[in-house]
N, C-alpha and C. Protein backbone atom coordinates (compact mmCIF):
# COMPACT_ATOMS: atom_id res chain seq x y z
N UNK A 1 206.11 86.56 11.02
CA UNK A 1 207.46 86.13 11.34
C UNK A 1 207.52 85.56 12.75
N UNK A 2 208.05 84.50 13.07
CA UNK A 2 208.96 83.90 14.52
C UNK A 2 209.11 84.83 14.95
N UNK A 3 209.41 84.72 16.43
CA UNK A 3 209.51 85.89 17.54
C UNK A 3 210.94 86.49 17.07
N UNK A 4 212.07 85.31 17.19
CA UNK A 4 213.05 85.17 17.03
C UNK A 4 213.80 85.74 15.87
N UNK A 5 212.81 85.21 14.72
CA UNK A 5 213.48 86.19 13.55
C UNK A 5 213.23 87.86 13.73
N UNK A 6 211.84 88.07 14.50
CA UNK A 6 212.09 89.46 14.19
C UNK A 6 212.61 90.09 15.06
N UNK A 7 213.56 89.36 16.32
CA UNK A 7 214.35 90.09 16.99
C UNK A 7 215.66 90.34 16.33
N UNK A 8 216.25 89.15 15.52
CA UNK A 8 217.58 89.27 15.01
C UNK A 8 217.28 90.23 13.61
N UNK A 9 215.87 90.74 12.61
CA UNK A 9 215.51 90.95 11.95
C UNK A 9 216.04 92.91 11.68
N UNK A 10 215.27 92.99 13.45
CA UNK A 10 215.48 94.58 13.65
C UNK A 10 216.45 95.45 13.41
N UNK A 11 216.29 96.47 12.58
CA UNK A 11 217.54 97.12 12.32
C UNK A 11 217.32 98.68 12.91
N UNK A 12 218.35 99.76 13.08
CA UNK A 12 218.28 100.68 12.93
C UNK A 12 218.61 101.08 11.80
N UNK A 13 217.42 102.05 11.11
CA UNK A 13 217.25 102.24 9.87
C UNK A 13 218.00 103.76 9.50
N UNK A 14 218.90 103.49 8.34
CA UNK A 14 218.63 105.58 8.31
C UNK A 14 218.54 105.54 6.74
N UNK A 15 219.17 104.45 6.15
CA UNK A 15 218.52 104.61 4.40
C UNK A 15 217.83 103.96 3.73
N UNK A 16 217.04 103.92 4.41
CA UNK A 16 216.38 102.90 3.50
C UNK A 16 215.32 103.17 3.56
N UNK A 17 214.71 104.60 3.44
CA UNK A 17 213.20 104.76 4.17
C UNK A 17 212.75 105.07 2.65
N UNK A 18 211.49 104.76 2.37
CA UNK A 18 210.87 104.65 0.96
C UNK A 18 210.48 106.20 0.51
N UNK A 19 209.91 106.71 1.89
CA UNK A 19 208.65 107.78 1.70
C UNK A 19 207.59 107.71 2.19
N UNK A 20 207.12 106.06 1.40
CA UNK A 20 205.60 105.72 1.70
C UNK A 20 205.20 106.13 2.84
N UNK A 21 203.73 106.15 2.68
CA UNK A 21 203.10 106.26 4.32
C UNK A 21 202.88 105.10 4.75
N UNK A 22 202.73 105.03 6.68
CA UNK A 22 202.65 104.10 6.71
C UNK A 22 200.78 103.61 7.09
N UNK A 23 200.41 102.61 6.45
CA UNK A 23 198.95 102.07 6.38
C UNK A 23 198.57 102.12 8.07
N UNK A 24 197.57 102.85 7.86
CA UNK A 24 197.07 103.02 9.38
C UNK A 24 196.57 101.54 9.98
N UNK A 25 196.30 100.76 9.47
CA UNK A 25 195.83 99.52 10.30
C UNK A 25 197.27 99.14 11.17
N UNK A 26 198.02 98.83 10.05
CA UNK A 26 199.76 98.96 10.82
C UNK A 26 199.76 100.00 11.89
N UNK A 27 200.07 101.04 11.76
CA UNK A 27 199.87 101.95 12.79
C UNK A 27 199.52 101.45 14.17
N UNK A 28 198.53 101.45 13.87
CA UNK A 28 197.12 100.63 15.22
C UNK A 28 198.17 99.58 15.47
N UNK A 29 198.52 99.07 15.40
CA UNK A 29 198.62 97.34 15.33
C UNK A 29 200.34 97.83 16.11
N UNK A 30 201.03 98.27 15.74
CA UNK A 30 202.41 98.77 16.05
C UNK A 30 202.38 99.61 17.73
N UNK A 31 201.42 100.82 17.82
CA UNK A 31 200.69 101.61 18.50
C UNK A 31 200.73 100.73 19.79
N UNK A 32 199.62 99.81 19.36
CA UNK A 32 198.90 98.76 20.52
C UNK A 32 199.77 98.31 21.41
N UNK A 33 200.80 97.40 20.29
CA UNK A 33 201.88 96.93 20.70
C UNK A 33 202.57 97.27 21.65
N UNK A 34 203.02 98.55 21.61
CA UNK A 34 203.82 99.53 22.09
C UNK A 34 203.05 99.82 23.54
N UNK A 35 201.92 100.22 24.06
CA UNK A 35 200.95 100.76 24.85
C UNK A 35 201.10 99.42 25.85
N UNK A 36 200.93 97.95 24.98
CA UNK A 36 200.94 97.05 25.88
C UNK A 36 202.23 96.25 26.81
N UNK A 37 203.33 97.68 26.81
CA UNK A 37 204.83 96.59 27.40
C UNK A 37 204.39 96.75 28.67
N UNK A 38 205.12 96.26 29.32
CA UNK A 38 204.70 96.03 31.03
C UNK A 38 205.60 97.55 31.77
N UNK A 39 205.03 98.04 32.61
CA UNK A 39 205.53 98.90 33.28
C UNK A 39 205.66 99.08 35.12
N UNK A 40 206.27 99.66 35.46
CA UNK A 40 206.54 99.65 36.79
C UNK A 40 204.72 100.72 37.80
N UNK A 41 205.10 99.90 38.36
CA UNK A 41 203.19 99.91 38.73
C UNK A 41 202.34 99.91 38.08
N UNK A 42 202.45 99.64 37.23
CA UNK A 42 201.22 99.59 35.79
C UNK A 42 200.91 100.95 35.42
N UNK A 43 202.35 101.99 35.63
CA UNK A 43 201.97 103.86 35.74
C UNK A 43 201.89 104.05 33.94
N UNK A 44 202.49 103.07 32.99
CA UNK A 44 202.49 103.20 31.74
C UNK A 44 202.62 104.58 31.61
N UNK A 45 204.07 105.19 31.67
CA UNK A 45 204.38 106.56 32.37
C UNK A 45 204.48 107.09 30.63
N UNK A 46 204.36 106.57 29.61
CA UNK A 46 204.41 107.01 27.92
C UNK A 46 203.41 107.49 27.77
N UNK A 47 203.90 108.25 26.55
CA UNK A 47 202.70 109.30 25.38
C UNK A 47 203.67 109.12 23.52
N UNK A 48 202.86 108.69 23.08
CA UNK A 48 203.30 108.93 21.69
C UNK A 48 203.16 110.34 20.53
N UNK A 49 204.12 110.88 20.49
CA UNK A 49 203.51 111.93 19.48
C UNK A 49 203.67 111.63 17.98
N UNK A 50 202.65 111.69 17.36
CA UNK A 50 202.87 111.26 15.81
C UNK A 50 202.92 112.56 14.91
N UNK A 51 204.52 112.68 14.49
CA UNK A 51 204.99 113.93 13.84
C UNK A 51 204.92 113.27 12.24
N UNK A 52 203.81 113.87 11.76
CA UNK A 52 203.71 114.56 10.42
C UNK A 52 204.39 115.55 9.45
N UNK A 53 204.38 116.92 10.02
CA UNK A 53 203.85 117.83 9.78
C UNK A 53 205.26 118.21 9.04
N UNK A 54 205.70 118.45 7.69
CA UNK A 54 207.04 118.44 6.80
C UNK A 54 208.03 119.28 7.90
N UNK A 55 207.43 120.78 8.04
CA UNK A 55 208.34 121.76 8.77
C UNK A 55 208.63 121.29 9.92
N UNK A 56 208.25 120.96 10.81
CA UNK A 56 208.46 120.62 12.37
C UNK A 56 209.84 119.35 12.28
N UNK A 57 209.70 118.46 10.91
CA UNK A 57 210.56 117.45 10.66
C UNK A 57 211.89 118.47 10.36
N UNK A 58 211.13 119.34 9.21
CA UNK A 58 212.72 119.94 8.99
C UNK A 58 213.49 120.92 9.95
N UNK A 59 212.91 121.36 10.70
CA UNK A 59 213.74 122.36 11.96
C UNK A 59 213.91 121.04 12.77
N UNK A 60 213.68 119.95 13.52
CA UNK A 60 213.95 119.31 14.14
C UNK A 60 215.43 118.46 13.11
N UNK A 61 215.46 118.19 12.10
CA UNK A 61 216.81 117.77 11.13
C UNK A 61 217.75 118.66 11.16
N UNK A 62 217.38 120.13 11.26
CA UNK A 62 218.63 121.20 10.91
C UNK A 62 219.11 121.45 12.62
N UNK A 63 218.36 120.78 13.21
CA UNK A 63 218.89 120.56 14.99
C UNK A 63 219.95 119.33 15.25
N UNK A 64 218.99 118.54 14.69
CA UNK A 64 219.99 117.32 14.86
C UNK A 64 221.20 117.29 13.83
N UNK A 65 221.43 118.19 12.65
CA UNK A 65 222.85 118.28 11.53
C UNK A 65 223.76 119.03 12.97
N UNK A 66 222.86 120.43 13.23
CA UNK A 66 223.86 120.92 14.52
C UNK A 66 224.72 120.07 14.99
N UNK A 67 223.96 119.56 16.09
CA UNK A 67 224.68 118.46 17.17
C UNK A 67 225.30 117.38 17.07
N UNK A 68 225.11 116.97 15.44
CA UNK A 68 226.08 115.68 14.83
C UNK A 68 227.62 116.33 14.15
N UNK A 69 227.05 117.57 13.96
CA UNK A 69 228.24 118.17 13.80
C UNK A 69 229.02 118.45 15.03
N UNK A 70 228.52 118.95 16.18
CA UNK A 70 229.33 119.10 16.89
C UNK A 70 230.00 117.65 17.55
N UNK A 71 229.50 116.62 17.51
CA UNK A 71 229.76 115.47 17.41
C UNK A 71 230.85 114.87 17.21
N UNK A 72 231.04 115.60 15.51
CA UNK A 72 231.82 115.09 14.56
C UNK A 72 232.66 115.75 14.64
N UNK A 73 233.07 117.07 15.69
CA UNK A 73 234.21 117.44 15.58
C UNK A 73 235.36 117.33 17.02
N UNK A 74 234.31 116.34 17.44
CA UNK A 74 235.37 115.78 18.62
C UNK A 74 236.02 114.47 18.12
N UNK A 75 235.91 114.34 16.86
CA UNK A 75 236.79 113.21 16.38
C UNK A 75 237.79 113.37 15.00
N UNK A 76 238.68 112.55 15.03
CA UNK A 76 239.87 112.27 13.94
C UNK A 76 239.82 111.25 13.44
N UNK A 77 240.78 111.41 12.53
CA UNK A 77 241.16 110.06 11.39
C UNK A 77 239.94 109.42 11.57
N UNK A 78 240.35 108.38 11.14
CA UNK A 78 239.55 107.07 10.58
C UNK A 78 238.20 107.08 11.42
N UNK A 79 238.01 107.36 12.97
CA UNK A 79 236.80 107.52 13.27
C UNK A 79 236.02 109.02 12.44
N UNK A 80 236.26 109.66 12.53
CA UNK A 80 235.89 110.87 11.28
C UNK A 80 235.68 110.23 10.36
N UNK A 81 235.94 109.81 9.76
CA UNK A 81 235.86 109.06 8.46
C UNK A 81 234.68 108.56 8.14
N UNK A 82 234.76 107.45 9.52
CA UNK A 82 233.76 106.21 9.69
C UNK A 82 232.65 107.02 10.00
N UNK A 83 232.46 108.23 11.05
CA UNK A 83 231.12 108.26 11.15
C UNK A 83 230.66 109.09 10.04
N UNK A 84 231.18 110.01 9.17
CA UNK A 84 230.58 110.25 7.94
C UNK A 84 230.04 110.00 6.98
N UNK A 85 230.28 108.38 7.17
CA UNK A 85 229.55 107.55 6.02
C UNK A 85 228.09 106.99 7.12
N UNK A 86 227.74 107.33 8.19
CA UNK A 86 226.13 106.87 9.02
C UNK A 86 225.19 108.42 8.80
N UNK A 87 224.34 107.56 7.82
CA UNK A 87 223.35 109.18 7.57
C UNK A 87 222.33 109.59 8.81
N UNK A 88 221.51 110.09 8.81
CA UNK A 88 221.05 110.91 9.53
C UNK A 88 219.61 110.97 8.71
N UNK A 89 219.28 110.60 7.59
CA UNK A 89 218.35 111.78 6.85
C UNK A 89 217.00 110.64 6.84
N UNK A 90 216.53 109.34 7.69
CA UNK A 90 215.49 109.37 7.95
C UNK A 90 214.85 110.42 8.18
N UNK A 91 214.73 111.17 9.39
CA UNK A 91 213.60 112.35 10.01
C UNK A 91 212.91 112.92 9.06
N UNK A 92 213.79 113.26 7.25
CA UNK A 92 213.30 113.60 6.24
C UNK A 92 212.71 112.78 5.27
N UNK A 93 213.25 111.99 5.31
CA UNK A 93 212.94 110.80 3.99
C UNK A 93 211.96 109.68 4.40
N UNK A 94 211.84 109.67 5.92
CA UNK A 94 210.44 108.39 6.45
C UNK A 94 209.28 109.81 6.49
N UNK A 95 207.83 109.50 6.22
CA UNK A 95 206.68 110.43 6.30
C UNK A 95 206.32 110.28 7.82
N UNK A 96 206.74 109.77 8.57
CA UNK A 96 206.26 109.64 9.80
C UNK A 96 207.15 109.56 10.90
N UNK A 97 207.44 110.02 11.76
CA UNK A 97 207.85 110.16 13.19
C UNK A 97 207.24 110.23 14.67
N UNK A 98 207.35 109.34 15.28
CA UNK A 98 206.92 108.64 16.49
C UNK A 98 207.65 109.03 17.92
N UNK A 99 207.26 110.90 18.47
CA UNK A 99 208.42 110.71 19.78
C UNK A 99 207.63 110.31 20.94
N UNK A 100 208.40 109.70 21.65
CA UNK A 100 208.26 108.63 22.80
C UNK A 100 208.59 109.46 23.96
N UNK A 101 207.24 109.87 24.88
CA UNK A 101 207.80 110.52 26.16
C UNK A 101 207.57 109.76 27.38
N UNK A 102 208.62 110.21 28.19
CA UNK A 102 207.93 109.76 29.85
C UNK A 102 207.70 110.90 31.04
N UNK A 103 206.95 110.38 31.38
CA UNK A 103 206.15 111.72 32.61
C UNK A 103 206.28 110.55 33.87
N UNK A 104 207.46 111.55 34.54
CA UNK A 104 207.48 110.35 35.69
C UNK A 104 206.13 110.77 36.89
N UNK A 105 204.93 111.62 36.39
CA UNK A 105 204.51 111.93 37.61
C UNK A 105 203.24 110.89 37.34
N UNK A 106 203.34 110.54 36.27
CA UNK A 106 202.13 109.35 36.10
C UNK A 106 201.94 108.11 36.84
N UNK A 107 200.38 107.78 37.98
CA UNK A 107 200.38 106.71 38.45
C UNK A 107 201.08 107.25 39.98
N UNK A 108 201.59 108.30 40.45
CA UNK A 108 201.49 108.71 41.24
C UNK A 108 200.79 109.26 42.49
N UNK A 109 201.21 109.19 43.64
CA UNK A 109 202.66 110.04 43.84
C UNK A 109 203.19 108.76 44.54
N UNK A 110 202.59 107.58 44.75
CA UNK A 110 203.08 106.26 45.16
C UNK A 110 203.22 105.39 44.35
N UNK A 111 204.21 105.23 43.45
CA UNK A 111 204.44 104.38 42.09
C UNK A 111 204.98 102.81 42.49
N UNK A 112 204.07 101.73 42.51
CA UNK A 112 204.76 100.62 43.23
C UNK A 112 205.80 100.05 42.44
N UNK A 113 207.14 99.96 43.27
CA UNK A 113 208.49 99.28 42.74
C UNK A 113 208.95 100.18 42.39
N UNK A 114 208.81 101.51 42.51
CA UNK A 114 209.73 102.65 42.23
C UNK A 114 210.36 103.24 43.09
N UNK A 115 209.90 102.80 44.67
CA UNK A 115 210.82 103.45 45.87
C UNK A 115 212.11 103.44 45.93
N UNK A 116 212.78 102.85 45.20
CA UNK A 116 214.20 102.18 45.34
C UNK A 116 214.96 102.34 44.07
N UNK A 117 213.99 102.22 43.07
CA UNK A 117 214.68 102.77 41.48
C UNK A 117 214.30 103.70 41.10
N UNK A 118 214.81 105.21 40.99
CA UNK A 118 214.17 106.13 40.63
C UNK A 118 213.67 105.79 39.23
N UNK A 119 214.48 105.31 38.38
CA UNK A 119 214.77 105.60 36.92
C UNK A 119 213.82 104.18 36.15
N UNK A 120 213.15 103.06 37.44
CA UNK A 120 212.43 102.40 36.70
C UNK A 120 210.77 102.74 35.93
N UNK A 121 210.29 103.68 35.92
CA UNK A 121 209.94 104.74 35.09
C UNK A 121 210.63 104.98 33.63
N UNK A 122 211.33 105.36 33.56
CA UNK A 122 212.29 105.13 32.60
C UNK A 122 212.20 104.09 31.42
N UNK A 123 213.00 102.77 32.42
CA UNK A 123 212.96 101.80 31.75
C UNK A 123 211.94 100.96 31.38
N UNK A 124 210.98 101.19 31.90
CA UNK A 124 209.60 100.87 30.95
C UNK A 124 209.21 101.87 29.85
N UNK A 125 209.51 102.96 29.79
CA UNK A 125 209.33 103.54 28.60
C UNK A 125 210.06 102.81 27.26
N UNK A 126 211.62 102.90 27.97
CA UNK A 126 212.12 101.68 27.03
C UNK A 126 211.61 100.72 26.55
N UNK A 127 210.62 100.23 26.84
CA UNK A 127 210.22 98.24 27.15
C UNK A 127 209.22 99.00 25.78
N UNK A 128 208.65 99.79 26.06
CA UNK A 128 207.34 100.52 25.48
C UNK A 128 208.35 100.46 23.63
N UNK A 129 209.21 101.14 23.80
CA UNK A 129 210.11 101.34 23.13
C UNK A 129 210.21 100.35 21.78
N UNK A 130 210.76 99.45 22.44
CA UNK A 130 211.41 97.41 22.15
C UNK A 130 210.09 97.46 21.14
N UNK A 131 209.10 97.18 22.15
CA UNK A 131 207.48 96.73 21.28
C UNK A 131 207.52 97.18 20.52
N UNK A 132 207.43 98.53 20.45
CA UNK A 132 207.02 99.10 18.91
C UNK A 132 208.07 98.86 18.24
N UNK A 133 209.36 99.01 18.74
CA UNK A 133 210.35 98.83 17.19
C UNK A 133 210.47 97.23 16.93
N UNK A 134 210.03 95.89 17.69
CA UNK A 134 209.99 95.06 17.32
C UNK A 134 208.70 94.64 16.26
N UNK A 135 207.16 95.20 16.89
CA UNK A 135 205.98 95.31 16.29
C UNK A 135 206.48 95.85 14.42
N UNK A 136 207.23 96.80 14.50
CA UNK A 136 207.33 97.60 13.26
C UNK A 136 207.65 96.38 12.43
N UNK A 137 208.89 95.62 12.70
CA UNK A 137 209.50 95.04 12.06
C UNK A 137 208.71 93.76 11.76
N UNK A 138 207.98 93.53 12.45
CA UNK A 138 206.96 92.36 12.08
C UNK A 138 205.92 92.55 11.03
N UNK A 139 205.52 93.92 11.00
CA UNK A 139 204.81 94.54 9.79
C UNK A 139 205.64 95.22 8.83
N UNK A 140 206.79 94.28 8.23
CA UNK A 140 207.60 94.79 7.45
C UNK A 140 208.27 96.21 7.54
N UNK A 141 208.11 97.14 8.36
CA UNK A 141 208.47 98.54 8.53
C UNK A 141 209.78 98.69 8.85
N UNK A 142 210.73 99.92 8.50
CA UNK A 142 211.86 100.06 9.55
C UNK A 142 211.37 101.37 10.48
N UNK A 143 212.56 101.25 11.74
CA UNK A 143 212.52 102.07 12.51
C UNK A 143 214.03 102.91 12.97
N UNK A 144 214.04 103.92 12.41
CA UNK A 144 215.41 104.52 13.52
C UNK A 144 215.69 105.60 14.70
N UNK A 145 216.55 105.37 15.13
CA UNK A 145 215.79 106.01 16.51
C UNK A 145 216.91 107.12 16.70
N UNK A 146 217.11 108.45 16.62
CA UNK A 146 217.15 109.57 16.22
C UNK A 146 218.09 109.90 18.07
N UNK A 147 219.21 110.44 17.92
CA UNK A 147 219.71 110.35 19.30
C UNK A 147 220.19 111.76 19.28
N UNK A 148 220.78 112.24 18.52
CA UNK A 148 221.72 113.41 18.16
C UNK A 148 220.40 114.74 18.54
N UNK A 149 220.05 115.08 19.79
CA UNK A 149 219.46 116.09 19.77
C UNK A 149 219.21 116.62 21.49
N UNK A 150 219.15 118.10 21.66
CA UNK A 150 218.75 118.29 23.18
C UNK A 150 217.40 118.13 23.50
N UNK A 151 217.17 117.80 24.56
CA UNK A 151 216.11 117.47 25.51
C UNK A 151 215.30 118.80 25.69
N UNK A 152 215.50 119.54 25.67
CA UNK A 152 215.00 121.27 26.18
C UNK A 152 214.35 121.72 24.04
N UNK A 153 215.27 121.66 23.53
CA UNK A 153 214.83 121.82 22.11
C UNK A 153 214.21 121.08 21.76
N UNK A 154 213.59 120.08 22.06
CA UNK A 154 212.73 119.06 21.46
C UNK A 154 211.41 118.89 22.12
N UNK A 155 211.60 119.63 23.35
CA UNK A 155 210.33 119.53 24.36
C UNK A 155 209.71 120.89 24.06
N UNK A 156 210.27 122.24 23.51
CA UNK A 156 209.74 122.96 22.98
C UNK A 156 209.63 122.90 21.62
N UNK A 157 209.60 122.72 20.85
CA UNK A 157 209.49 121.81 19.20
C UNK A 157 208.54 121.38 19.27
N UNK A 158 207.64 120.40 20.26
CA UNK A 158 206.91 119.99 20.25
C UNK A 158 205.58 120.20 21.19
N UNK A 159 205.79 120.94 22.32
CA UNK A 159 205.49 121.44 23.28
C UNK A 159 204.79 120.70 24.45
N UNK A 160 205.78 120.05 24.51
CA UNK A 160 205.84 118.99 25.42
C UNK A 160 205.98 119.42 26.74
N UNK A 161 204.62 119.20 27.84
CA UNK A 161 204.78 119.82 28.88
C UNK A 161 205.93 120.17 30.00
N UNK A 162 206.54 120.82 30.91
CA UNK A 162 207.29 120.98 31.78
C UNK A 162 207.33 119.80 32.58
N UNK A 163 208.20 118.87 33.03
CA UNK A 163 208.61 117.98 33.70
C UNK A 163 208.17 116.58 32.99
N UNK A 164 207.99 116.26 31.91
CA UNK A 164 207.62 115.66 30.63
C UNK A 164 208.97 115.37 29.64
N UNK A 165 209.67 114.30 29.69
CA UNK A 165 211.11 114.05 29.01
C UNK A 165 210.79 113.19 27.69
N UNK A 166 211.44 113.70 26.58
CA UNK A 166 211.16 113.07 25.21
C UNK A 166 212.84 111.90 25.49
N UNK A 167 212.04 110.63 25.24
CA UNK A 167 213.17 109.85 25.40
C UNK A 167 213.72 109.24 24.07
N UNK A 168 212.70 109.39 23.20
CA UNK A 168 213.52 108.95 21.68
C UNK A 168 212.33 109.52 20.60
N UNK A 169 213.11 110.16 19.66
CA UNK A 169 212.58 110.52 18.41
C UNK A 169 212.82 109.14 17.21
N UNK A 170 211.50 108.32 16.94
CA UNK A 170 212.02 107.29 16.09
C UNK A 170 211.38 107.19 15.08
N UNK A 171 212.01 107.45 13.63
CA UNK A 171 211.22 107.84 12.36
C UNK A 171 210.98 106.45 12.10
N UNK A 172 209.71 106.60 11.18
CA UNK A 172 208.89 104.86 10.84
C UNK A 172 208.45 105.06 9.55
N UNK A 173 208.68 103.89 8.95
CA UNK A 173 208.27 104.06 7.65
C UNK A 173 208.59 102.55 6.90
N UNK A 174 207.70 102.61 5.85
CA UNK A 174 208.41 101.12 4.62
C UNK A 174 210.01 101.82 4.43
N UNK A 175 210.41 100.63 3.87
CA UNK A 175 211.47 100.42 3.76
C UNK A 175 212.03 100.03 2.72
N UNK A 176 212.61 99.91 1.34
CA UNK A 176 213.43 98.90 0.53
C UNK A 176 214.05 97.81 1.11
N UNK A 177 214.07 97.62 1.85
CA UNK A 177 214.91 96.23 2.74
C UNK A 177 215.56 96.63 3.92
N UNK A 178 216.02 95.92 5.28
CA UNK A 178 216.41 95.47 6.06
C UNK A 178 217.97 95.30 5.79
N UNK A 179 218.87 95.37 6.40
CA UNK A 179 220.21 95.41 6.24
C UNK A 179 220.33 93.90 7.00
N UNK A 180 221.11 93.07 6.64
CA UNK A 180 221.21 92.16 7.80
C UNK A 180 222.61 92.12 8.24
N UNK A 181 223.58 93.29 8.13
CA UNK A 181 224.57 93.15 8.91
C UNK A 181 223.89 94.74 9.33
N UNK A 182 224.06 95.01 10.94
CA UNK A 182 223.72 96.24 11.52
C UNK A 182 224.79 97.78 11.40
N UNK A 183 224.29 98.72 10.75
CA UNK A 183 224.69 99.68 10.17
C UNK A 183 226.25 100.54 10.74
N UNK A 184 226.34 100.50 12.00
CA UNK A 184 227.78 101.03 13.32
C UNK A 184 228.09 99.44 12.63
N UNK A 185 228.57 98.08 12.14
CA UNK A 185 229.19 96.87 12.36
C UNK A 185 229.47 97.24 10.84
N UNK A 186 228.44 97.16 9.75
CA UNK A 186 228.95 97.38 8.25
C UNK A 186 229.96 98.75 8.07
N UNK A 187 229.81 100.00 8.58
CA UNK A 187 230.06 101.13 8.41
C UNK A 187 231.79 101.04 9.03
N UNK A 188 231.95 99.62 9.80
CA UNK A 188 233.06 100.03 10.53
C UNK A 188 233.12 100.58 12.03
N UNK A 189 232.01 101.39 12.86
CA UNK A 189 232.20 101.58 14.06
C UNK A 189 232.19 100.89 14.95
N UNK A 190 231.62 100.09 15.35
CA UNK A 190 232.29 98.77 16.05
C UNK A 190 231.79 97.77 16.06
N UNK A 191 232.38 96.82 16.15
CA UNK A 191 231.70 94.98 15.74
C UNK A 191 231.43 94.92 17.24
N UNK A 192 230.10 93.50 16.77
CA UNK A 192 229.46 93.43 17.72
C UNK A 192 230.10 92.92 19.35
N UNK A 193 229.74 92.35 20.25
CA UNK A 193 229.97 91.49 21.38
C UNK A 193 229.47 90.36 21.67
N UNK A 194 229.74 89.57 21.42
CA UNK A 194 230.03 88.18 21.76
C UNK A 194 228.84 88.14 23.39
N UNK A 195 227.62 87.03 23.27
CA UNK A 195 227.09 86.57 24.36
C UNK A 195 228.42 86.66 25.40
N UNK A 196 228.87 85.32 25.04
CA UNK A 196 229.78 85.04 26.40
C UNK A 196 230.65 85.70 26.62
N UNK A 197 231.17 87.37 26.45
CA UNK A 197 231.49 88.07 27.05
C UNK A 197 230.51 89.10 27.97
N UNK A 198 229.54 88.92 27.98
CA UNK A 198 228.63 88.94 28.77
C UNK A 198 227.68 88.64 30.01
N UNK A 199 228.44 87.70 29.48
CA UNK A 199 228.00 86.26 30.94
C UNK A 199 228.78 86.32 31.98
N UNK A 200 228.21 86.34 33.44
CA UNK A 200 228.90 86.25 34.69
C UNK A 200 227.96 85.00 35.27
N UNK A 201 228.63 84.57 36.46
CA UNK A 201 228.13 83.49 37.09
C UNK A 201 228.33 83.57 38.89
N UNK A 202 226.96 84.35 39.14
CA UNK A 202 226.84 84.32 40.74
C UNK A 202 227.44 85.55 41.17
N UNK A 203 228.76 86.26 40.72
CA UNK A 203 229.17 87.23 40.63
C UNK A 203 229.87 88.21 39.31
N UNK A 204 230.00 89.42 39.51
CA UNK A 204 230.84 89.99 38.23
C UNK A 204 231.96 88.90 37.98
N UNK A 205 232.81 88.38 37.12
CA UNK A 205 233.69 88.05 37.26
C UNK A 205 234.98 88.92 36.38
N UNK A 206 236.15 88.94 36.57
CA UNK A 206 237.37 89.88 36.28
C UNK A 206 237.46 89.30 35.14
């Protein structure tokens, strides 16, 4: 696929996950991808964990029903409504899960271009992020990226060292198809934004 299509291509996935596994050459190829985004001093401050294992999926799902519930009860009407119809049940239904950590002590203790941004660390994990969920989608795969959960429960879940932050849990897997209207825009939670409300020129503008 065009660069282009498989940016507008990408979806966040939550039904459409097959089961299948996904073909390890893919894997590799997705993996790579991911390993190769650009980072702030070249600290490539990521670690991938590749969650298998059925049980670890299902106590990590009956965590995240928790916290979507508690979620769901800071809302009424029609938003209630609306978010009851956005599932949740990739983590179960994709065979594979991909969490994404950052260790800001990596490439340290002098990280160049980080004196001034703490958090650009961070945002290369993100970048790390993009790749793979763009990579996925180029090898036909979906990806969804799993938000509804604490940071402290997920770092023991997995045992993810002390000062070591899990920044996204994102289940991977084939797919039955790609949605091409994005799932919060079909479902009703909110339509998209317009480029040129986005655009400033030289300054914020009012």
């Amino acid at each position: 696929m065009d660069l282009y299509d498989v940016i507008h291509r990408r979806r966040d996935v939550r039904a459409e996950f097959t089961g299948a596994p996904v073909p390890d050459d893919s894997l590799d190829r997705i993996l790579t991808a991911a390993h190769a985004a650009p980072s702030v001093g070249h600290s490539q401050p990521w670690d991938f964990i590749l969650v298998r294992d059925p049980e670890t999926r299902r106590r990590f799902h009956r965590h995240v029903q928790v916290e979507r519930d508690t979620f769901a009860a800071t809302l009424d009407g029609s938003a209630a409504e609306r978010f009851a119809r956005i599932k949740i049940d990739g983590v179960l239904e994709s065979t594979l899960s991909v969490v994404v950590t950052y260790d800001p002590a990596r490439g340290g203790p002098a990280v160049l271009g980080r004196h001034a941004i703490a958090d650009a660390g961070l945002y290369s994990v993100c970048l790390a992020i993009q790749n793979l969920w763009l990579a996925a989608t180029a090898e036909g795969l979906g990806v969804g990226w799993v938000s509804f959960y604490r940071e402290p429960f997920l770092a023991e879940l997995l045992g993810i060292p002390a000062g070591v932050r899990p920044v996204a849990w994102l289940c991977l897997g084939p797919v039955t198809h790609l949605e091409t209207v994005p799932d919060l825009v079909r479902h009703g939670w909110r339509a998209g934004r317009p480029l040129a409300a986005a655009l400033h020129a030289d300054r914020w503008s009012a």
